[in-house]
N, C-alpha and C. Protein backbone atom coordinates (compact mmCIF):
# COMPACT_ATOMS: atom_id res chain seq x y z
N UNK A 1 77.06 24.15 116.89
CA UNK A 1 76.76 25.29 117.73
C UNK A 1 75.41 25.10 118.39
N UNK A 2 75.34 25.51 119.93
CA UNK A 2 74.06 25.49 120.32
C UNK A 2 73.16 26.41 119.94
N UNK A 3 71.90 25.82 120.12
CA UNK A 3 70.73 27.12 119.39
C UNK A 3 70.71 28.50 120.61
N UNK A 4 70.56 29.28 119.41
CA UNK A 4 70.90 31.03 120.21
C UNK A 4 69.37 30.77 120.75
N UNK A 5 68.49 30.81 120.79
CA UNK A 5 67.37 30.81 122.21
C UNK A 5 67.78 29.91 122.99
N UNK A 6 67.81 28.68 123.85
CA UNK A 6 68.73 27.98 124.69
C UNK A 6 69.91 28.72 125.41
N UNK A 7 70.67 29.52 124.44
CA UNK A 7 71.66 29.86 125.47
C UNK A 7 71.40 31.52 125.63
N UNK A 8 70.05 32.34 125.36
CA UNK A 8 69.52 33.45 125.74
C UNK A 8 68.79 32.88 127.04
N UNK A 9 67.86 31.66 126.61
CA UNK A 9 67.67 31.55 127.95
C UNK A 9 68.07 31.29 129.23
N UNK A 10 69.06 30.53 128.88
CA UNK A 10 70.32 29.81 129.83
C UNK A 10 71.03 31.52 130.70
N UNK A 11 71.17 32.36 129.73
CA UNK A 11 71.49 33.81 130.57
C UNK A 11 70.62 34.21 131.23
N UNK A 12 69.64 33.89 131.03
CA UNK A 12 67.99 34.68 131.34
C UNK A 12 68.13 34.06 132.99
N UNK A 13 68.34 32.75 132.48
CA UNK A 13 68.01 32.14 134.61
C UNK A 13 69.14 31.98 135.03
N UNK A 14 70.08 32.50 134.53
CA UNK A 14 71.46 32.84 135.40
C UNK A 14 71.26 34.02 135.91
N UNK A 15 70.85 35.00 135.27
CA UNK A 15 70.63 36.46 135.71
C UNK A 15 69.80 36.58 136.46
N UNK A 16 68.40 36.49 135.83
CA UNK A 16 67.40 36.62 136.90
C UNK A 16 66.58 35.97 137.33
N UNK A 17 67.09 34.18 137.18
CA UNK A 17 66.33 32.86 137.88
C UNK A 17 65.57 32.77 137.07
N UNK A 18 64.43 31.76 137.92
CA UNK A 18 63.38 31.14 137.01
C UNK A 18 62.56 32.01 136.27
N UNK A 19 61.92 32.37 135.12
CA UNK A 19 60.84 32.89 134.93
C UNK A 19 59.15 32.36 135.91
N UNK A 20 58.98 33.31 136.07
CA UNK A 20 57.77 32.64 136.85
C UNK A 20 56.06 32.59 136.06
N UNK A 21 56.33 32.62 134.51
CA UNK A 21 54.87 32.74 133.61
C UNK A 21 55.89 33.20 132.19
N UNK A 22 55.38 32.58 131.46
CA UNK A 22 55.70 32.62 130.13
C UNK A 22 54.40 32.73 129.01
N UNK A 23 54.50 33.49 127.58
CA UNK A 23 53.26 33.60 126.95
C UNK A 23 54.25 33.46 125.34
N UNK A 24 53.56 32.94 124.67
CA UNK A 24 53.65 33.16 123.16
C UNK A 24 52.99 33.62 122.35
N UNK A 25 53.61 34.08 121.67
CA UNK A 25 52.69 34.94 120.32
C UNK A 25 53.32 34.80 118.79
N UNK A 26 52.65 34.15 117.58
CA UNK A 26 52.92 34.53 116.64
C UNK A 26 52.15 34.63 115.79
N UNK A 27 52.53 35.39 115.13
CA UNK A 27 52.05 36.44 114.06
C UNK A 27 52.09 36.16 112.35
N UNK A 28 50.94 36.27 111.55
CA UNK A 28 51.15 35.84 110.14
C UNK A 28 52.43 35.63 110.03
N UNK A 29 53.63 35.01 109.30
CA UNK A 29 54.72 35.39 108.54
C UNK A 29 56.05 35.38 109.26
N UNK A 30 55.41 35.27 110.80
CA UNK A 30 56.97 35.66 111.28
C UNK A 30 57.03 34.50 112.36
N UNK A 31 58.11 34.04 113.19
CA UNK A 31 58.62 33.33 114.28
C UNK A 31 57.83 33.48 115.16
N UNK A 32 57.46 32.38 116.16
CA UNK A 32 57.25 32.10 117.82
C UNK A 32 58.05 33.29 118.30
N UNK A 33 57.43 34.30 118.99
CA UNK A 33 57.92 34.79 120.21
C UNK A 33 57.36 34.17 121.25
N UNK A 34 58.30 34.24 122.46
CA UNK A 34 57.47 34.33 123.56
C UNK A 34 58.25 35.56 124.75
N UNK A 35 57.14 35.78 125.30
CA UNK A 35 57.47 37.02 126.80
C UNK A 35 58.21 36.01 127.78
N UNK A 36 58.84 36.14 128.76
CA UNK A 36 59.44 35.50 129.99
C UNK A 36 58.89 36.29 131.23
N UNK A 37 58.70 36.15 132.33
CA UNK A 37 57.99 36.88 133.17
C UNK A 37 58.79 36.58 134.33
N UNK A 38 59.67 37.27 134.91
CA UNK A 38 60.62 37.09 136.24
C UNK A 38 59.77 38.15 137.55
N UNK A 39 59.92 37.68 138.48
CA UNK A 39 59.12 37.98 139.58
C UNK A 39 60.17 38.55 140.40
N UNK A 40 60.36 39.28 141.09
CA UNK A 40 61.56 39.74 142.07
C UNK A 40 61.25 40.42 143.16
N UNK A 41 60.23 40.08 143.77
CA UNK A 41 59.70 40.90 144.96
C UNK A 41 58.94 42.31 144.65
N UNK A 42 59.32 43.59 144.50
CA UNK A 42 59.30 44.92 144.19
C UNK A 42 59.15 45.06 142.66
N UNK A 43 59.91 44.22 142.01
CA UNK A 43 59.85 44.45 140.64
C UNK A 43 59.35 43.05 140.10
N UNK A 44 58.92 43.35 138.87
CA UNK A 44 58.70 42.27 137.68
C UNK A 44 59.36 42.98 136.25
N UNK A 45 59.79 41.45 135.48
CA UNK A 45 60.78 41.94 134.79
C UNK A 45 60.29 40.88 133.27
N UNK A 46 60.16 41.75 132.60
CA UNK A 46 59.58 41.21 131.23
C UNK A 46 60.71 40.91 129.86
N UNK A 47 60.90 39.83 129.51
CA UNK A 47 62.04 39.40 128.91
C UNK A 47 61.36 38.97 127.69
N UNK A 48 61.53 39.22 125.98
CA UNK A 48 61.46 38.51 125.00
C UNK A 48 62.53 37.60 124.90
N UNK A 49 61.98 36.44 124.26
CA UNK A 49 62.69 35.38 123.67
C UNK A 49 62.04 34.86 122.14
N UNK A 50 62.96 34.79 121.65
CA UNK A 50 62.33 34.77 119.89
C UNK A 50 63.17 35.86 118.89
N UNK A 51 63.11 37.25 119.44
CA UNK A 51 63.76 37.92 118.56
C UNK A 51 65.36 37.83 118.29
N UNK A 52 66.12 36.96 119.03
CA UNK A 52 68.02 36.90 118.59
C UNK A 52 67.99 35.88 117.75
N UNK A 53 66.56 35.05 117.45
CA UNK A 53 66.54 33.58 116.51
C UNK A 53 67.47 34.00 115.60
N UNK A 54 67.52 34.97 114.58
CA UNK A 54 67.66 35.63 113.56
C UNK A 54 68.58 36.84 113.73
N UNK A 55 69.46 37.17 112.96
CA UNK A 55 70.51 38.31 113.22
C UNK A 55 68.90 39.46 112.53
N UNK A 56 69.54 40.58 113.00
CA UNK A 56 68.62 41.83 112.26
C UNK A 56 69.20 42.35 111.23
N UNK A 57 68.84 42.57 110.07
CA UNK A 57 69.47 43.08 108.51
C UNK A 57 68.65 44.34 108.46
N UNK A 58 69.44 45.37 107.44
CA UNK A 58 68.81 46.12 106.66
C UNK A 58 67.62 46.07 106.09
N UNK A 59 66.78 46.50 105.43
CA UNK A 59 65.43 45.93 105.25
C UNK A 59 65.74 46.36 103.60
N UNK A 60 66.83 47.44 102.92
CA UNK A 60 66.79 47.69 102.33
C UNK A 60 68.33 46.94 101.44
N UNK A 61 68.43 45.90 102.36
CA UNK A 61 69.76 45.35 101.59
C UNK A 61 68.65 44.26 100.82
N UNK A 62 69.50 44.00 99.77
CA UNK A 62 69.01 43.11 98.42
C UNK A 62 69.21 41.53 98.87
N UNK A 63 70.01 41.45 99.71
CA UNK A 63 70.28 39.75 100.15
C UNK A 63 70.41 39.59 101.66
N UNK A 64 69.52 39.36 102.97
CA UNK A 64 69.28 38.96 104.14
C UNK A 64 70.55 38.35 104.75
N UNK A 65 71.57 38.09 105.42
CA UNK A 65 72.52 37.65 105.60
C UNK A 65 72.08 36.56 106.76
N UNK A 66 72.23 35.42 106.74
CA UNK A 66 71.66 34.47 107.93
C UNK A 66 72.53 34.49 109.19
N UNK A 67 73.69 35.21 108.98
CA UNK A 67 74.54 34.80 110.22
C UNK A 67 74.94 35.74 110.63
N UNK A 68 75.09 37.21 109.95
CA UNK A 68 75.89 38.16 110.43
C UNK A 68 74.61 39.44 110.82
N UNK A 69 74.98 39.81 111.81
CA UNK A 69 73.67 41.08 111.87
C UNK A 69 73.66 41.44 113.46
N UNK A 70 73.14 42.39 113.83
CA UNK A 70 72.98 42.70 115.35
C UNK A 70 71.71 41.67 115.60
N UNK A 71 72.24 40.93 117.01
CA UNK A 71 70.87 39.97 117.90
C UNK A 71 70.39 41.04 119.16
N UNK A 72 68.78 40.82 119.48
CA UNK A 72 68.52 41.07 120.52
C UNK A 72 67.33 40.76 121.21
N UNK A 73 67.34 41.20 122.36
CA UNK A 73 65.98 40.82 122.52
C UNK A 73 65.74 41.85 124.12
N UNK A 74 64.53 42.53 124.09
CA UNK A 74 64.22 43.46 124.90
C UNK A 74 63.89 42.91 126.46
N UNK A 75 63.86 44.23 127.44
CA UNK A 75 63.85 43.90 128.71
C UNK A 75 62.52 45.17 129.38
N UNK A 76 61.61 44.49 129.84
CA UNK A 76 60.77 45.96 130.55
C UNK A 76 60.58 45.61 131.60
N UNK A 77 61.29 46.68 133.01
CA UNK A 77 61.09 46.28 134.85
C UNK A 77 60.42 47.74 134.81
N UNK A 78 59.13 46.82 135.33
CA UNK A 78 57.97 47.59 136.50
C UNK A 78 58.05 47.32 137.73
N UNK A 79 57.81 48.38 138.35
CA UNK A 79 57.18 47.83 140.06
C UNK A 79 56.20 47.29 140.01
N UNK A 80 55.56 45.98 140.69
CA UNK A 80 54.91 44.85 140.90
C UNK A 80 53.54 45.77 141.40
N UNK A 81 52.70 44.86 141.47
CA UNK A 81 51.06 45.13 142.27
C UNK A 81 50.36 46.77 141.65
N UNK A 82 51.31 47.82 140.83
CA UNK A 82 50.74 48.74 140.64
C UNK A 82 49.39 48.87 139.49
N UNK A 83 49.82 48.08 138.56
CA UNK A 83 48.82 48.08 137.62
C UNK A 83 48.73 46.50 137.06
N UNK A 84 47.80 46.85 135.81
CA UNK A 84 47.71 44.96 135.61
C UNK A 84 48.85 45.35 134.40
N UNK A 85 50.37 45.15 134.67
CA UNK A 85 50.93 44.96 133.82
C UNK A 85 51.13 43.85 132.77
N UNK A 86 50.57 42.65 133.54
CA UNK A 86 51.05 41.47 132.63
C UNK A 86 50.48 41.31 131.32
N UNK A 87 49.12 42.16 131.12
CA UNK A 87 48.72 42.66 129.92
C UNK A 87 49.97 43.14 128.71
N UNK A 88 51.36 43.50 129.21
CA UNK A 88 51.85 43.95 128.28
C UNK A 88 52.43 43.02 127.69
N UNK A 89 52.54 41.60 127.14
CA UNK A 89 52.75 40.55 127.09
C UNK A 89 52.65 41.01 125.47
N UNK A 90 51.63 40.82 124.73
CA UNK A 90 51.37 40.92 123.63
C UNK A 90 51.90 42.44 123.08
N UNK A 91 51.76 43.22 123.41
CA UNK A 91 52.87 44.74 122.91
C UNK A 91 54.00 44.09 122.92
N UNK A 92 54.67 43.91 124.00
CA UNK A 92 56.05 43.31 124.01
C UNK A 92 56.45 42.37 123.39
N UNK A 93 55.92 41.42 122.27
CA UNK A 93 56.08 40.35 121.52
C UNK A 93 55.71 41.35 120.27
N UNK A 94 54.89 41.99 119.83
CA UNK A 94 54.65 42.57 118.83
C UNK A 94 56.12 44.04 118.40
N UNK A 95 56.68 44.48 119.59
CA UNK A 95 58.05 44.72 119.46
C UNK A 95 59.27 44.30 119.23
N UNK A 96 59.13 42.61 119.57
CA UNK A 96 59.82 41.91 118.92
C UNK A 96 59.96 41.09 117.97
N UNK A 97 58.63 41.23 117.13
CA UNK A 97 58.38 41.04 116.03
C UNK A 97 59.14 41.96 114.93
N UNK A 98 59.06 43.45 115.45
CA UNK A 98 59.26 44.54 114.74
C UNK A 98 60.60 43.89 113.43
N UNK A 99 61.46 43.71 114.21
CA UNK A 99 62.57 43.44 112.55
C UNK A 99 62.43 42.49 112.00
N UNK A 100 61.07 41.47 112.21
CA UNK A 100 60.73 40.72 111.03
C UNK A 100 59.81 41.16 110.42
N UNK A 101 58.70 42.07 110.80
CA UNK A 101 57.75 42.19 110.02
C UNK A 101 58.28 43.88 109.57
N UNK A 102 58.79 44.79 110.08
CA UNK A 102 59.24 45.84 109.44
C UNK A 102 60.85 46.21 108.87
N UNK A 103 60.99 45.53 109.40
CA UNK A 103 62.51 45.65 109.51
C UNK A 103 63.05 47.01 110.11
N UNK A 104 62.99 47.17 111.59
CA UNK A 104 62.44 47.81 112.25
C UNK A 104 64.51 47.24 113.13
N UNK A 105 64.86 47.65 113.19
CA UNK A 105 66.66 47.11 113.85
C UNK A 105 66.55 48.10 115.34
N UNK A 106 66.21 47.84 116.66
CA UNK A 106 66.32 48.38 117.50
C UNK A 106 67.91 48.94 117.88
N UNK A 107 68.02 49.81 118.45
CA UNK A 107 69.23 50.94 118.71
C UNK A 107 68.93 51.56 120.01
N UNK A 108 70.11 51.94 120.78
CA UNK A 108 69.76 52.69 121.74
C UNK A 108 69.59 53.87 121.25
N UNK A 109 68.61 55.13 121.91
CA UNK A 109 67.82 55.99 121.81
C UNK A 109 66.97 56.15 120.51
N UNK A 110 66.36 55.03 120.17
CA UNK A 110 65.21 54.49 119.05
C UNK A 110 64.05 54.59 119.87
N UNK A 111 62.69 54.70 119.46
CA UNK A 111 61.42 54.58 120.15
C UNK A 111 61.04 53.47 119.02
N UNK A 112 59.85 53.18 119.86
CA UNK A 112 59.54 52.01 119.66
C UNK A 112 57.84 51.85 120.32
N UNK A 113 56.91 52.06 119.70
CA UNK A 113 55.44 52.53 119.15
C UNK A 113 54.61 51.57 119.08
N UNK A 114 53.81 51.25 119.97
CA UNK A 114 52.54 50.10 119.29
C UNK A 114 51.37 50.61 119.31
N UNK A 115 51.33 52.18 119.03
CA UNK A 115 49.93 53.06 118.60
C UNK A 115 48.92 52.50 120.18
N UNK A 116 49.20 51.87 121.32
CA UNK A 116 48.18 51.55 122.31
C UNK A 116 48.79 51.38 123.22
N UNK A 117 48.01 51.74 124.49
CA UNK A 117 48.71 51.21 125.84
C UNK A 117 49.37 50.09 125.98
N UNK A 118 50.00 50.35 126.59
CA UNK A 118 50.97 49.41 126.70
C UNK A 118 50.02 47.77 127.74
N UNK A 119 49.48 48.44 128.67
CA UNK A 119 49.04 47.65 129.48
C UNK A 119 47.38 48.31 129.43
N UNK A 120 46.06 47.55 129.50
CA UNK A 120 44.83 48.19 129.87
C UNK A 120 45.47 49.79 131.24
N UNK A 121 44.47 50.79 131.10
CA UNK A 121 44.88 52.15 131.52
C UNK A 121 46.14 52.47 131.11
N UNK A 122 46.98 52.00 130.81
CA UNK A 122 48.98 52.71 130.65
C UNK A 122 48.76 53.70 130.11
N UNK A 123 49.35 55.11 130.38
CA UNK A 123 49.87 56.07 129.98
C UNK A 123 50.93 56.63 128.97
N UNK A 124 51.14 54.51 128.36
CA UNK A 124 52.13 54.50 128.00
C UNK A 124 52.16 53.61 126.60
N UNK A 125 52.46 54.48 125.54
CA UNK A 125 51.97 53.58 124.41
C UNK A 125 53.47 53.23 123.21
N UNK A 126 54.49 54.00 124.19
CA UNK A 126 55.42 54.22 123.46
C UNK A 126 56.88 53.27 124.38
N UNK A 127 57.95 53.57 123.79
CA UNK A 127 58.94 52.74 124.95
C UNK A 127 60.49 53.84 124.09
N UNK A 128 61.50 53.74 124.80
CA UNK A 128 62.58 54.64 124.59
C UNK A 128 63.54 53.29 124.59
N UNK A 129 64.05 53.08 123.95
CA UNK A 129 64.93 51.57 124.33
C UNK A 129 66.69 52.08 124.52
N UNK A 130 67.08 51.50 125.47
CA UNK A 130 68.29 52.24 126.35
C UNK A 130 69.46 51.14 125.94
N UNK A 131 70.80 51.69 126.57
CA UNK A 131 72.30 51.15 126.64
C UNK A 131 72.11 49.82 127.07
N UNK A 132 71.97 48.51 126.55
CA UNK A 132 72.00 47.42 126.95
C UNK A 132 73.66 47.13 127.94
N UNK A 133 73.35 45.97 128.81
CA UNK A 133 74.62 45.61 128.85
C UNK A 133 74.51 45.79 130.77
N UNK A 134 73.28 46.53 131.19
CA UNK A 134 73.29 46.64 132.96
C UNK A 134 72.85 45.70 133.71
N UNK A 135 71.81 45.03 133.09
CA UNK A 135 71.02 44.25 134.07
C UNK A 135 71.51 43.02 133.32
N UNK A 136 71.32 42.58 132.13
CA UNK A 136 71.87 41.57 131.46
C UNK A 136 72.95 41.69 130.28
N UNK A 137 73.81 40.68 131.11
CA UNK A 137 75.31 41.17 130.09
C UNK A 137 75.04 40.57 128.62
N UNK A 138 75.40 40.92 127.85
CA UNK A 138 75.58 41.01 126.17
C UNK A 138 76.06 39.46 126.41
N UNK A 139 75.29 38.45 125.40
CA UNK A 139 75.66 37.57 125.10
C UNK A 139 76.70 36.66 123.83
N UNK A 140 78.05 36.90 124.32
CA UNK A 140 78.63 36.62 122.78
C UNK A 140 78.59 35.21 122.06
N UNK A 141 78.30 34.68 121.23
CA UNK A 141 77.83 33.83 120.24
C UNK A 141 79.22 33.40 119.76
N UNK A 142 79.34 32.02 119.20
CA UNK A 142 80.53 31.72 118.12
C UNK A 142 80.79 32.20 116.77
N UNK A 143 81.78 32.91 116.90
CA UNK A 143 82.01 33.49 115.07
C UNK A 143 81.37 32.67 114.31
N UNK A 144 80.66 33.46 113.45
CA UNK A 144 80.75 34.80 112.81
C UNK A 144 79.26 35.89 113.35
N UNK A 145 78.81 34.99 114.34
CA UNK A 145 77.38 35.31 114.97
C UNK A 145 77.77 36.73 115.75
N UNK A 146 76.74 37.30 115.19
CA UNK A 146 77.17 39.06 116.68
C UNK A 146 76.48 38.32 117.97
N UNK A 147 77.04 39.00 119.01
CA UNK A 147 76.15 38.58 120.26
C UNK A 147 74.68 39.45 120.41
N UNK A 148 74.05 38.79 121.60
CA UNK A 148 73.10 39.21 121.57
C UNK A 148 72.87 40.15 122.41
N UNK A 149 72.36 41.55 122.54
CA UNK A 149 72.43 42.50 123.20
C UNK A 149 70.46 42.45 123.83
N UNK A 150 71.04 42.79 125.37
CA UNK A 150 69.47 42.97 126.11
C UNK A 150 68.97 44.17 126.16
N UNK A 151 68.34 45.24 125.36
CA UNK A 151 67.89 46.02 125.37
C UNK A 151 66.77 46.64 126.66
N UNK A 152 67.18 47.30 127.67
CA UNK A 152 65.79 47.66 128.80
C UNK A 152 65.18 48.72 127.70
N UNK A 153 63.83 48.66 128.11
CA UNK A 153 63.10 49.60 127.22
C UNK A 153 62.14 50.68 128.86
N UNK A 154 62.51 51.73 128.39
CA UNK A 154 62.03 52.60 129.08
C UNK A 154 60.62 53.14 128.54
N UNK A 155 59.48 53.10 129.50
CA UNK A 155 57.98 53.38 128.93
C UNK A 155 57.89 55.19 128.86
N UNK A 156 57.73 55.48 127.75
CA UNK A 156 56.99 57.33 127.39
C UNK A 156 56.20 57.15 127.30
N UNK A 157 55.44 58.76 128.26
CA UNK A 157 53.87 59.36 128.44
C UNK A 157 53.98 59.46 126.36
N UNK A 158 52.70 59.87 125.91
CA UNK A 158 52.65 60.58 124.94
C UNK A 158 53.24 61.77 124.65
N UNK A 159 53.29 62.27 126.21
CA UNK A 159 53.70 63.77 125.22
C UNK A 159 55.54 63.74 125.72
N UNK A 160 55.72 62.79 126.35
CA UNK A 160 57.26 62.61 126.57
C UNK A 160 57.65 61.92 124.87
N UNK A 161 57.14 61.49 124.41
CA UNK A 161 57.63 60.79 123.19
C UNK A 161 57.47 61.90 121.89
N UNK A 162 56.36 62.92 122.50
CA UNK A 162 56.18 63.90 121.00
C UNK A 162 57.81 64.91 121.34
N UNK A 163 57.84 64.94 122.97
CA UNK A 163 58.95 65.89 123.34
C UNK A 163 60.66 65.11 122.27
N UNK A 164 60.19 64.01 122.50
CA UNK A 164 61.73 63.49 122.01
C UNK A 164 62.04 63.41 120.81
N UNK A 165 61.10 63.30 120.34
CA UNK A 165 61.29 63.49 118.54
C UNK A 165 61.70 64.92 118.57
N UNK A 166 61.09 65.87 119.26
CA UNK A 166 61.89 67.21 118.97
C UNK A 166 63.19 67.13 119.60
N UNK A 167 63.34 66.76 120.76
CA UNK A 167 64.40 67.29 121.10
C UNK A 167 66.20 66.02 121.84
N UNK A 168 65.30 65.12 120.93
CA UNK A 168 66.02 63.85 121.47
C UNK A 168 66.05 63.19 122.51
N UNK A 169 66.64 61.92 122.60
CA UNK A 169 66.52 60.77 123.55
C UNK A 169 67.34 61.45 124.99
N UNK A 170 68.49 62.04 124.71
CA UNK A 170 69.54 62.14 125.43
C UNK A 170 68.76 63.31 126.52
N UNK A 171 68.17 64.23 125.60
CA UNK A 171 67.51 65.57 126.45
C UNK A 171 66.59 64.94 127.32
N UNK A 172 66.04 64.06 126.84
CA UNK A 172 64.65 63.58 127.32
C UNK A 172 65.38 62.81 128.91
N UNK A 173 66.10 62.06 128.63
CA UNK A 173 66.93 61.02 129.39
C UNK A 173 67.59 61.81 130.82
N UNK A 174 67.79 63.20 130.34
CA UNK A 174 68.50 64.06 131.18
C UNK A 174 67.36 64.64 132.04
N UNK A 175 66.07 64.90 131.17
CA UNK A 175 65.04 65.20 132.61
C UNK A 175 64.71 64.54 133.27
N UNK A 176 64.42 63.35 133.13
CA UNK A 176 63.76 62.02 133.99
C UNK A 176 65.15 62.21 134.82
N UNK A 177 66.14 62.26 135.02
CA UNK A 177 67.25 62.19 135.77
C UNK A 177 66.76 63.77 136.67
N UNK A 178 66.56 64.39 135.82
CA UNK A 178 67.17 66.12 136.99
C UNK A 178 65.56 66.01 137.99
N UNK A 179 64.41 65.04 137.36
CA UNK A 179 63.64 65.34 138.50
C UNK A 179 63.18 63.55 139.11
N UNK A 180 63.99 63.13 138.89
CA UNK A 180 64.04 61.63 139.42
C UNK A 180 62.77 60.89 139.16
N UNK A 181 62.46 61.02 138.24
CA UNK A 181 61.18 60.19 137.97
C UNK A 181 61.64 58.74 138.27
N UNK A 182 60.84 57.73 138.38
CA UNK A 182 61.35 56.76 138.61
C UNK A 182 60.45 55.71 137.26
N UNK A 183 61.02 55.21 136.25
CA UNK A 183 60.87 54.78 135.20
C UNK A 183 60.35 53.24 135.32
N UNK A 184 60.24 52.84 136.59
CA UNK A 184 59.92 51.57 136.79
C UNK A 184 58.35 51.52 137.31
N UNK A 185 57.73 53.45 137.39
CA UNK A 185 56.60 53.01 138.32
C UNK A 185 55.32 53.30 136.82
N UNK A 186 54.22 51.70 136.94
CA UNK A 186 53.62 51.76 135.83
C UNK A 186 52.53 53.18 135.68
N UNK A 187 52.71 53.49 136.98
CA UNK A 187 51.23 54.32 136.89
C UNK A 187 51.70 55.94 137.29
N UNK A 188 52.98 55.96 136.34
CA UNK A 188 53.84 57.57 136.71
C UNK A 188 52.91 58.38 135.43
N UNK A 189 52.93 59.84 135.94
CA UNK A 189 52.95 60.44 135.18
C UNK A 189 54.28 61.48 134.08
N UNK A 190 53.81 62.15 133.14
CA UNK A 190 54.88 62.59 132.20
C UNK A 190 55.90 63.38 133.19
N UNK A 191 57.15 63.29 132.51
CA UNK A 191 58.22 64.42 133.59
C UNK A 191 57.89 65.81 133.34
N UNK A 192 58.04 67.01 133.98
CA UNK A 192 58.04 68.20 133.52
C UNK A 192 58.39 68.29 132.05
N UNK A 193 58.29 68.77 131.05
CA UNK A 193 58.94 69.26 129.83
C UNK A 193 59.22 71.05 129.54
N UNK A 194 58.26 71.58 130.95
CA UNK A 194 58.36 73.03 130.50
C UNK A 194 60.32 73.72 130.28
């Protein structure tokens, strides 16, 4: 079987071409990540590679399973030139660290927390991680491997993320829709919550 990073990446520049800057990060205890950095005119598009190495387990199961488990690996599109996003390089590797060092199994409507801006100034210290499967299709693997799912992660103000713990992902998901926020711009402010 070919190695599952190779053929994440192999989707990566089918989908959205070359990366144009790449960074690595690892951390006491756990795997090489690295960020992917795709350029697209209007947008830039931030890709982990490192986290599908490994299926994701329970943290509370007694025996780690090497082959069977949900794979993934996250996706964050900003609009370009607004802020110094590429700072988010290291958050975004430290999120995909999360299910090795916490055992931390990303899900759609999960948040996902690195206590700091996301980028120097960001408004944004938090991320909402969404329905994989739009921008990059789900990668299926050879039995008995799960495929690997691309998670987009959507950036929350602070007080959009205190709102969702009360009142959920879905509510939250439904205002950014009724007043069109646009989730790609780095330097937005929170949606209404009144």
């Amino acid at each position: 079987m070919a190695d599952v990073l190779e053929l994440v990446e192999a989707r990566l520049r089918m989908t959205l071409g070359e990366p144009d800057a790449r960074a690595a990060v690892t951390f006491l205890g756990t795997e090489r990540i690295e960020v992917l950095r795709f350029g697209d005119g209007d947008l830039v598009r931030y890709v982990t590679l490192g986290m599908s190495r490994a299926p994701m387990n329970d943290p509370l199961a007694a025996v780690a399973d090497p082959l069977r488990g949900p794979r993934a690996e996250l996706v964050l599109s900003l609009r370009a030139g607004r802020a110094d996003t590429d700072k988010v390089l290291r958050p975004l590797a430290v999120l995909a660290a999360s299910p090795q060092v916490e055992g931390v199994v990303p899900a759609p409507g999960n948040s996902l927390d690195v206590g700091e801006p996301l980028w120097p100034g960001a408004p944004f210290a938090a991320v909402l991680v969404a329905e994989p499967g739009g921008l990059v299709a789900d990668l299926n693997l050879d039995e008995p491997l799960d495929p690997v799912r691309f998670f987009p992660l959507l950036p929350m103000t602070h007080t959009e993320a205190a709102w969702k713990r009360v009142h959920g992902a879905g509510a939250l998901q439904e205002r950014w829709l009724r007043y069109g926020t646009d989730l790609r711009d780095p330097a937005r402010g929170a949606v209404s919550l009144a």
